[in-house]
PDB file of N, CA and C in Angstrom:
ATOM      1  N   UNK A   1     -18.636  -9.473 -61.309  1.00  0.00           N
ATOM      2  CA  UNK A   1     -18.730  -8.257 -60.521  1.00  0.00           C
ATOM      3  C   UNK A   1     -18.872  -8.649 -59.055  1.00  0.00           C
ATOM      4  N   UNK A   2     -18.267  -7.903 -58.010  1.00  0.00           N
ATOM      5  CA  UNK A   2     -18.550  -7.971 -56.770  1.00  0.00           C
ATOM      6  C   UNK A   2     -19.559  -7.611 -56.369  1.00  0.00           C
ATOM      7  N   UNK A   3     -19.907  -8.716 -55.166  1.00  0.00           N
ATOM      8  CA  UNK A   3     -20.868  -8.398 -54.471  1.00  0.00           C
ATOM      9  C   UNK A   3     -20.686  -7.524 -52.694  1.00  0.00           C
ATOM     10  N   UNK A   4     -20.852  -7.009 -52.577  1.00  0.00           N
ATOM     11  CA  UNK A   4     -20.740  -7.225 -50.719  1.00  0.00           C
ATOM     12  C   UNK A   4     -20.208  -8.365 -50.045  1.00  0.00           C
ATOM     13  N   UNK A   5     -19.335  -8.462 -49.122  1.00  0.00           N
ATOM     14  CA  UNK A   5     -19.011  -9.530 -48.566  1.00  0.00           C
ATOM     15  C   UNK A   5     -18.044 -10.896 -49.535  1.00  0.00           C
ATOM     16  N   UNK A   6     -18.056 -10.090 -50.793  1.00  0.00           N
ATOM     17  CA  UNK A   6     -17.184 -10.938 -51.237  1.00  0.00           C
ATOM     18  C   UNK A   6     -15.701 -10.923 -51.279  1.00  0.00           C
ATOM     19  N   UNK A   7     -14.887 -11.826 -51.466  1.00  0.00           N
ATOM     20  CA  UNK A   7     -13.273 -11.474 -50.524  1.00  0.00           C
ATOM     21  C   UNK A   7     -12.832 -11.608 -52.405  1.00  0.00           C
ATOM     22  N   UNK A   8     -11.568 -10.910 -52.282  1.00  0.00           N
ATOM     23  CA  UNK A   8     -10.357 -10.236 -53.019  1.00  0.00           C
ATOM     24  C   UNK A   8      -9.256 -10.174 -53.120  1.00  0.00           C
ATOM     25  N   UNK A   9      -8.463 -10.246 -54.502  1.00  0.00           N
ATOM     26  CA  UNK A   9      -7.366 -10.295 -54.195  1.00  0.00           C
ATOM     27  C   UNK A   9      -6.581  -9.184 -54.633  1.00  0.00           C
ATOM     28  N   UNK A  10      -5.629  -8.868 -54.214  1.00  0.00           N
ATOM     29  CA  UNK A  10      -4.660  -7.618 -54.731  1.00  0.00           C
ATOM     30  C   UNK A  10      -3.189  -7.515 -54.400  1.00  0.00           C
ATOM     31  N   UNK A  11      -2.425  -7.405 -54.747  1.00  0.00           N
ATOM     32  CA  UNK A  11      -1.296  -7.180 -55.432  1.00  0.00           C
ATOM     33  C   UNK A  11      -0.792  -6.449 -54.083  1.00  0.00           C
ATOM     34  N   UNK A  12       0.314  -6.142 -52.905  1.00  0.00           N
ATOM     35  CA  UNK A  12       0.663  -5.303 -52.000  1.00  0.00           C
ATOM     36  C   UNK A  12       1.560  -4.126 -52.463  1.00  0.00           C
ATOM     37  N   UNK A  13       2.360  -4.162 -53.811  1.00  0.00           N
ATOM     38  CA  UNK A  13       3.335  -3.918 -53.797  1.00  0.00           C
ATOM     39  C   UNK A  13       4.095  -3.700 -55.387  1.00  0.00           C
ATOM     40  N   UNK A  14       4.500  -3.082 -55.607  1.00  0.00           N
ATOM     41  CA  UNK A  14       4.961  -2.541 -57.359  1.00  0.00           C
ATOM     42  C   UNK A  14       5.498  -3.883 -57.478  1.00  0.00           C
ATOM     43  N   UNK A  15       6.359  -4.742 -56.494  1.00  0.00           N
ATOM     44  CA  UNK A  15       7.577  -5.486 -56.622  1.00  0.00           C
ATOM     45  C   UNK A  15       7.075  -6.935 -57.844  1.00  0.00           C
ATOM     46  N   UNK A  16       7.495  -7.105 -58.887  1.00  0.00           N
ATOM     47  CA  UNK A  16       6.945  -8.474 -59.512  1.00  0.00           C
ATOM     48  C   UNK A  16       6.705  -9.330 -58.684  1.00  0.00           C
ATOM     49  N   UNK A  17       7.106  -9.632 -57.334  1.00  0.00           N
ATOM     50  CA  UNK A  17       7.016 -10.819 -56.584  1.00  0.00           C
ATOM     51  C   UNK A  17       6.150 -10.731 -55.657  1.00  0.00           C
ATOM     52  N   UNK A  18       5.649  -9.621 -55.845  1.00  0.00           N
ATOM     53  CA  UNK A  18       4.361  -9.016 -54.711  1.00  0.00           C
ATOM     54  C   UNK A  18       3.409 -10.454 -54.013  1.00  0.00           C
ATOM     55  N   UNK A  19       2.961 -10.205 -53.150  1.00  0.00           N
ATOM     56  CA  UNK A  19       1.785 -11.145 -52.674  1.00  0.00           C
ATOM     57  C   UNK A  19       0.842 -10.338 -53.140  1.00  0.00           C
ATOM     58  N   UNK A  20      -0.736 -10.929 -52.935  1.00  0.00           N
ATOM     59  CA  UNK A  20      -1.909 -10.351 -53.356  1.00  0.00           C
ATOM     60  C   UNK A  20      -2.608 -10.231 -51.663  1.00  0.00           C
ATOM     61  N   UNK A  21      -2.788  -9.127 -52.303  1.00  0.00           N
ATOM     62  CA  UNK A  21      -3.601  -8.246 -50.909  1.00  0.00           C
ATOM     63  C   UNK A  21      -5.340  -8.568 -51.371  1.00  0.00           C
ATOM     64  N   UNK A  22      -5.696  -9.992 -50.040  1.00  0.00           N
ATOM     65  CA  UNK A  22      -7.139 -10.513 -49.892  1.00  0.00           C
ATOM     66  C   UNK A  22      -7.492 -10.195 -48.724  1.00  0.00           C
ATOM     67  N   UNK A  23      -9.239  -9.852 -48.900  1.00  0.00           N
ATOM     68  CA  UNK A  23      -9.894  -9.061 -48.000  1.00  0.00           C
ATOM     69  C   UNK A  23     -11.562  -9.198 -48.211  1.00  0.00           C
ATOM     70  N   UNK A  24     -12.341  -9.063 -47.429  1.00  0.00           N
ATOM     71  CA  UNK A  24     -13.826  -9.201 -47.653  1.00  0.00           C
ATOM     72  C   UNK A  24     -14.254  -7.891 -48.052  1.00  0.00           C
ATOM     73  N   UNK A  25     -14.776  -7.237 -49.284  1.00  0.00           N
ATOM     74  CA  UNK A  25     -15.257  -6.054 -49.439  1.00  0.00           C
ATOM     75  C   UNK A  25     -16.537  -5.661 -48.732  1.00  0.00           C
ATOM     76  N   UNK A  26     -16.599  -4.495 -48.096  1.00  0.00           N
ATOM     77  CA  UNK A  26     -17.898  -4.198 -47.365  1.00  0.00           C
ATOM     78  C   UNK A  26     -17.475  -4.354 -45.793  1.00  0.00           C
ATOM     79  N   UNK A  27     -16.391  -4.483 -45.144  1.00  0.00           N
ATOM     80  CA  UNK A  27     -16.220  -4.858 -43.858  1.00  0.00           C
ATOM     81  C   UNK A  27     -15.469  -3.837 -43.171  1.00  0.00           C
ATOM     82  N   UNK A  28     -14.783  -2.516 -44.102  1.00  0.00           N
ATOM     83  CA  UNK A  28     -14.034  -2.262 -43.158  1.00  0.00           C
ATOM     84  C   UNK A  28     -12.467  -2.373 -43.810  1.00  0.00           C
ATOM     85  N   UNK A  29     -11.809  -3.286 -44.550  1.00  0.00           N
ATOM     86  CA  UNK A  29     -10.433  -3.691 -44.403  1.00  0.00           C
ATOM     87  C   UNK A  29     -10.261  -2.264 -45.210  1.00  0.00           C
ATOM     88  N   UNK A  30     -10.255  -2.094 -46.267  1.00  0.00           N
ATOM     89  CA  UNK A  30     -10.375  -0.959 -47.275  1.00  0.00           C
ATOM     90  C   UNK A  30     -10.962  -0.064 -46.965  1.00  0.00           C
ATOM     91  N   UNK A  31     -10.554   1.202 -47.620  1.00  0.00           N
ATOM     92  CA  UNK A  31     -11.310   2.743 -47.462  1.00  0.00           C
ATOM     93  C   UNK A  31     -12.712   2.334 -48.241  1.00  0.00           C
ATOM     94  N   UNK A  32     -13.513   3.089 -48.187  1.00  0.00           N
ATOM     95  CA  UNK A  32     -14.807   3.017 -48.661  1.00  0.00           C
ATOM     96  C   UNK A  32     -14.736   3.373 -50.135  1.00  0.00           C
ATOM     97  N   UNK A  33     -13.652   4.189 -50.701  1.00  0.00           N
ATOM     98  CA  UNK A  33     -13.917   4.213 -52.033  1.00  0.00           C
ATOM     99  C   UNK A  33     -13.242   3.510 -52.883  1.00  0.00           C
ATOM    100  N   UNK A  34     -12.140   1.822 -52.304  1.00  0.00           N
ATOM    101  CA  UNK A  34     -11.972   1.348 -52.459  1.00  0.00           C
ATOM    102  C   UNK A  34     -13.104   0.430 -52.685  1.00  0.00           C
ATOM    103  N   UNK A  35     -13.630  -0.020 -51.521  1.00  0.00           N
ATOM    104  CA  UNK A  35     -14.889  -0.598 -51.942  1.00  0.00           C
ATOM    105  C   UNK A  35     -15.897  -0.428 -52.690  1.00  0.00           C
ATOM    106  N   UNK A  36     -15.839   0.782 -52.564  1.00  0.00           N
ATOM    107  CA  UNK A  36     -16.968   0.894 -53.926  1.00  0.00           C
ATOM    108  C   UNK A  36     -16.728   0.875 -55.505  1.00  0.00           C
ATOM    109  N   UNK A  37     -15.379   1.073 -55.628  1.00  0.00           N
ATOM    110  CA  UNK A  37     -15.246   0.619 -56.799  1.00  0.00           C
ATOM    111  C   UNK A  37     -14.594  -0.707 -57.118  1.00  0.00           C
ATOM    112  N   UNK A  38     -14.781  -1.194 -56.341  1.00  0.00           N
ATOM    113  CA  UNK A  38     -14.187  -3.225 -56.231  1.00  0.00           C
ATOM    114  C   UNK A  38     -15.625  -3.414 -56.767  1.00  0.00           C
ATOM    115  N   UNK A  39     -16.757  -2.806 -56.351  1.00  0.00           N
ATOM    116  CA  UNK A  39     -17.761  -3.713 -55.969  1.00  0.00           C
ATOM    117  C   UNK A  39     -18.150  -3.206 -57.708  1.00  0.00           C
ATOM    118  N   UNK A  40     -17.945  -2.093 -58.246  1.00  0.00           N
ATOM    119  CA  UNK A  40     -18.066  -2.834 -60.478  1.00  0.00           C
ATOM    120  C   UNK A  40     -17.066  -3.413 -60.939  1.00  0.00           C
ATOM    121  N   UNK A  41     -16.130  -3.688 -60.350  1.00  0.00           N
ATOM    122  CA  UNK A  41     -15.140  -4.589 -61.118  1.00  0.00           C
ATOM    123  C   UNK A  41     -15.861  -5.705 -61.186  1.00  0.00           C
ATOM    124  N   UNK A  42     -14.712  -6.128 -62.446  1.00  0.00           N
ATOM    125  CA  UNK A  42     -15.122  -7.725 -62.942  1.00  0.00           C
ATOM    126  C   UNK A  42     -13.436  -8.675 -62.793  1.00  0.00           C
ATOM    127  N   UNK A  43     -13.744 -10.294 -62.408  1.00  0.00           N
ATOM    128  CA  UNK A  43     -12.347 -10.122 -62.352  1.00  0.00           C
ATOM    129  C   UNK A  43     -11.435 -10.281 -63.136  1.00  0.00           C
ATOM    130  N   UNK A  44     -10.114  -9.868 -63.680  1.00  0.00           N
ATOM    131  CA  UNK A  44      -9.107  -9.671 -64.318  1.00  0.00           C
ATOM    132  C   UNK A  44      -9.290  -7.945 -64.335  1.00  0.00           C
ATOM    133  N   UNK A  45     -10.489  -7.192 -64.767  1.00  0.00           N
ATOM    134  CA  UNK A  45     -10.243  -6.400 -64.902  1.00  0.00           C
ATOM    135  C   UNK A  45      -9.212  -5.552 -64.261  1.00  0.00           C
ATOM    136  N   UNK A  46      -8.017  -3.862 -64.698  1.00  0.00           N
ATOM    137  CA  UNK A  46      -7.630  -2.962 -63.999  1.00  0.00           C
ATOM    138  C   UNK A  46      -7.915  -1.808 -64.068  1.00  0.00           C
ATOM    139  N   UNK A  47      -7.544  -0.936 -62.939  1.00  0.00           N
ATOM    140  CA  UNK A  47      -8.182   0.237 -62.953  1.00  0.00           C
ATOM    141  C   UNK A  47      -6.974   1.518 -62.366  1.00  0.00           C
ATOM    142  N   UNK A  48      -7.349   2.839 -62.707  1.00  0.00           N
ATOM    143  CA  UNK A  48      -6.398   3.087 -61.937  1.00  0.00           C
ATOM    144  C   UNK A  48      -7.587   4.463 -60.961  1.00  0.00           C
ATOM    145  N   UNK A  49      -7.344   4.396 -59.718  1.00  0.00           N
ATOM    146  CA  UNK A  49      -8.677   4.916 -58.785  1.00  0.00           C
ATOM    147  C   UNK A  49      -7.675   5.689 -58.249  1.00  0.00           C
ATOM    148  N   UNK A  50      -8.714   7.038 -58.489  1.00  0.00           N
ATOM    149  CA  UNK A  50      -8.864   8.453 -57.519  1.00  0.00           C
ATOM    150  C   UNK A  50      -9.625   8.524 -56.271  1.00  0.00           C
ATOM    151  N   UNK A  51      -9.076   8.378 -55.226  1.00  0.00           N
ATOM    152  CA  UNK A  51     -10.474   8.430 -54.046  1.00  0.00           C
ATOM    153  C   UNK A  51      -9.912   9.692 -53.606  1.00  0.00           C
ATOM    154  N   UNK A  52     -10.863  10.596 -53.790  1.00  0.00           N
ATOM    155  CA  UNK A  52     -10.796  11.659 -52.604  1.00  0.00           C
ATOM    156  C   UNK A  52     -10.823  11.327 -51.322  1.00  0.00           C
ATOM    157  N   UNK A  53     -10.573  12.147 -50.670  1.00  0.00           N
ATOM    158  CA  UNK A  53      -9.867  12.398 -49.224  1.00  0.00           C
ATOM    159  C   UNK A  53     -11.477  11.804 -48.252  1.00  0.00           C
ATOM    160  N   UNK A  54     -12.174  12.372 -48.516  1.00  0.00           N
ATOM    161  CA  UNK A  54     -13.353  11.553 -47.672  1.00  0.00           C
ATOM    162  C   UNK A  54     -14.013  10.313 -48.337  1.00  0.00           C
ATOM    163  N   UNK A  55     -13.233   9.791 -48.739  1.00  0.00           N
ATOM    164  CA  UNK A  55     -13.659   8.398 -49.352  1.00  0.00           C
ATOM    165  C   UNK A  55     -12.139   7.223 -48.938  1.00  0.00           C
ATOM    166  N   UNK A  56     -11.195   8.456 -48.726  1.00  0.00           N
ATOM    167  CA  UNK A  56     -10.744   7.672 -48.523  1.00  0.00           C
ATOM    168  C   UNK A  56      -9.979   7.291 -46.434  1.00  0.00           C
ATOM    169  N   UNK A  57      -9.216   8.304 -46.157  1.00  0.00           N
ATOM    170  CA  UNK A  57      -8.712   8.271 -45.029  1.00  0.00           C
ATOM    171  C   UNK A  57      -9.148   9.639 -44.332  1.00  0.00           C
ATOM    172  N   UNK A  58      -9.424  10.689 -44.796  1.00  0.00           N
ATOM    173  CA  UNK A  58      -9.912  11.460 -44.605  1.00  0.00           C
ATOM    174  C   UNK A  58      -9.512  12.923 -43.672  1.00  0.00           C
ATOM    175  N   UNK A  59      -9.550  13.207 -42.875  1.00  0.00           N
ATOM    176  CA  UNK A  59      -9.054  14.287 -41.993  1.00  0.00           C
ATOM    177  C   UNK A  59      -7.844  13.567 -40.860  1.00  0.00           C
ATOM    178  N   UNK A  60      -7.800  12.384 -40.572  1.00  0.00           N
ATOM    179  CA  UNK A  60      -7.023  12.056 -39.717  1.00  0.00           C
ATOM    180  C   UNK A  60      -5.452  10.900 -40.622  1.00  0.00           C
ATOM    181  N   UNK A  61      -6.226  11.308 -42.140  1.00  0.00           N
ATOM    182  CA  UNK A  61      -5.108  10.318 -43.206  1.00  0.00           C
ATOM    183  C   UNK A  61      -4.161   9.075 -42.295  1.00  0.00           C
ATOM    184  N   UNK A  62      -3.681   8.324 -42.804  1.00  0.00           N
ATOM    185  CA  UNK A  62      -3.382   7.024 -41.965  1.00  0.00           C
ATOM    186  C   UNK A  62      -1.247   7.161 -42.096  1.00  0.00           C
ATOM    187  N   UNK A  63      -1.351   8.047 -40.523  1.00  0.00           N
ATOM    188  CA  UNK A  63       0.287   8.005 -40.083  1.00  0.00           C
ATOM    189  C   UNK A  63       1.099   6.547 -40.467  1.00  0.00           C
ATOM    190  N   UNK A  64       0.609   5.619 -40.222  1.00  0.00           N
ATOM    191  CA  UNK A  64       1.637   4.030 -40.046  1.00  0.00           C
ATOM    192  C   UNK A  64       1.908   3.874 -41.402  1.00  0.00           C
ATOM    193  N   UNK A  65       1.104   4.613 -42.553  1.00  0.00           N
ATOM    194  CA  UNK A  65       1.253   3.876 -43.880  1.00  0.00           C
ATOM    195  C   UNK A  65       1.927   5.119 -44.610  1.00  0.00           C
ATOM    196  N   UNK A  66       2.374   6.485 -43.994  1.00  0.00           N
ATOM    197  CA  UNK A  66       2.703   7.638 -44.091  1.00  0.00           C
ATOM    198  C   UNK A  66       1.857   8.423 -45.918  1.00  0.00           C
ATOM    199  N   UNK A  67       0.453   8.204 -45.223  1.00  0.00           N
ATOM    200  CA  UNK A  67      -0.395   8.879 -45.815  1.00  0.00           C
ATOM    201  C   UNK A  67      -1.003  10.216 -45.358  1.00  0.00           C
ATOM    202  N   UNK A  68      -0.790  11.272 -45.297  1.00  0.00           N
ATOM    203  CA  UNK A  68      -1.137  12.786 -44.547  1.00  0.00           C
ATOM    204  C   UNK A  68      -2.325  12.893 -44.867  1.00  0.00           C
ATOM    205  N   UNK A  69      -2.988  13.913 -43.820  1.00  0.00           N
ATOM    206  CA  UNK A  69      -4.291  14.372 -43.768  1.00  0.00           C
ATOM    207  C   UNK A  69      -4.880  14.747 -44.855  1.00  0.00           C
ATOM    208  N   UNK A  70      -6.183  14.789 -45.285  1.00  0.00           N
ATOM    209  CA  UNK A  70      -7.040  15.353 -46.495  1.00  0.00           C
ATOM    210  C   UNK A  70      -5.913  14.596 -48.151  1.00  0.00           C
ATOM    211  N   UNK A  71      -5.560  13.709 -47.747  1.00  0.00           N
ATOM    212  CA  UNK A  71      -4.674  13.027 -49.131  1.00  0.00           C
ATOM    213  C   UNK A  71      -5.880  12.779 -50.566  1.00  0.00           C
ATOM    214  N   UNK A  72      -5.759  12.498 -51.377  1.00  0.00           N
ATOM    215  CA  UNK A  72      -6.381  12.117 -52.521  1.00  0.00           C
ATOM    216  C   UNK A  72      -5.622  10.665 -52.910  1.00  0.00           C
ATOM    217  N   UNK A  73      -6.342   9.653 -52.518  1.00  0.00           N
ATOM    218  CA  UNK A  73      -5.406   8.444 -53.072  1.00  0.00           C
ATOM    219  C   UNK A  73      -5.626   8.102 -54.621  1.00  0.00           C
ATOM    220  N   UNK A  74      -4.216   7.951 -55.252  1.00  0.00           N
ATOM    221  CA  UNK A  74      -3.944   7.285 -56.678  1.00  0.00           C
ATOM    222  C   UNK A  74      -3.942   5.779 -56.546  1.00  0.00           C
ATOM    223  N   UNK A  75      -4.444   4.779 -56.641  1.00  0.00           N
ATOM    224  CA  UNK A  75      -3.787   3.476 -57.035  1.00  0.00           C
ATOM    225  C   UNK A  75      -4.282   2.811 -58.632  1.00  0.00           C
ATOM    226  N   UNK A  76      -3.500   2.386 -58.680  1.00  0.00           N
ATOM    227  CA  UNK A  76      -3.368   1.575 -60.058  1.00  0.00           C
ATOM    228  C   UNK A  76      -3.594  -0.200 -59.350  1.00  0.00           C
ATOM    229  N   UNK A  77      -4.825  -0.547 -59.062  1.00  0.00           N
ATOM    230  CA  UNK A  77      -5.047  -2.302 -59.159  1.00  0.00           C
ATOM    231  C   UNK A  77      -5.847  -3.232 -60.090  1.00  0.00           C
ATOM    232  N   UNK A  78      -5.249  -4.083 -59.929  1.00  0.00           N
ATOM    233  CA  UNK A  78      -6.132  -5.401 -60.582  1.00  0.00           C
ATOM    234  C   UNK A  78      -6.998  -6.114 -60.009  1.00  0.00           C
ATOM    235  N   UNK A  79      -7.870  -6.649 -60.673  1.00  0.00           N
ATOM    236  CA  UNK A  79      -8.937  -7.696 -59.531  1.00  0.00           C
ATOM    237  C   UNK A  79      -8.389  -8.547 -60.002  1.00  0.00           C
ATOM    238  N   UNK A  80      -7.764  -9.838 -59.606  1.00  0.00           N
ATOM    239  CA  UNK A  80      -7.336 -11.139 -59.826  1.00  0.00           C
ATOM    240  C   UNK A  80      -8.559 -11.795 -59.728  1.00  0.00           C
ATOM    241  N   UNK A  81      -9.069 -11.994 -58.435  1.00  0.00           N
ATOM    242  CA  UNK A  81      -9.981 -13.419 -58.271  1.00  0.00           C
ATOM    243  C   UNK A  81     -10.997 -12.467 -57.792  1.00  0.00           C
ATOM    244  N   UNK A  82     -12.090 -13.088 -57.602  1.00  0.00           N
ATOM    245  CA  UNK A  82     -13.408 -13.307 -56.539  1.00  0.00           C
ATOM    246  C   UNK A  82     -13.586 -14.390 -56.328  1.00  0.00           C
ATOM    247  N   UNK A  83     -13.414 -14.482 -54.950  1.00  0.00           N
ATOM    248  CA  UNK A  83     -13.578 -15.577 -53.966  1.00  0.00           C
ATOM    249  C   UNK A  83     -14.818 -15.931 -53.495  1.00  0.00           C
TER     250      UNK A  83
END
């Protein structure tokens, strides 16, 4: 299980050849309700996470990644490692 400050790996991309998207949980890189549910994973485990809109990007949703305001994010990830 994660702790705070512990770094991660994840997957960027549906594509089989994806890279893994690594990051320190607790800092910021991720929405907060990303982090909070990194932080009961175990690793290998997957999940597939609902973050509501204030957990996740919230009233100003994130234009560059063409996510709109008040969104509800779906993702489907894996925890590979803890680092």
């Amino acid at each position: 299980v994660l702790k705070n400050g512990d770094k991660t790996n994840f997957p960027q991309k549906r594509q089989k050849n994806a890279k893994a998207l690594s990051f320190k949980v607790g800092t910021g890189k991720v929405t907060r309700g990303w982090d909070e549910v990194l932080l009961t994973m175990s690793k290998g485990e997957k999940a597939r996470l609902e973050i509501e809109p204030e957990w996740a990007y919230g009233k100003k949703g994130q234009p560059d990644a063409k996510i709109p305001p008040n969104a509800k994010l779906i993702l489907k990830v894996e925890l590979l490692d803890i680092l």
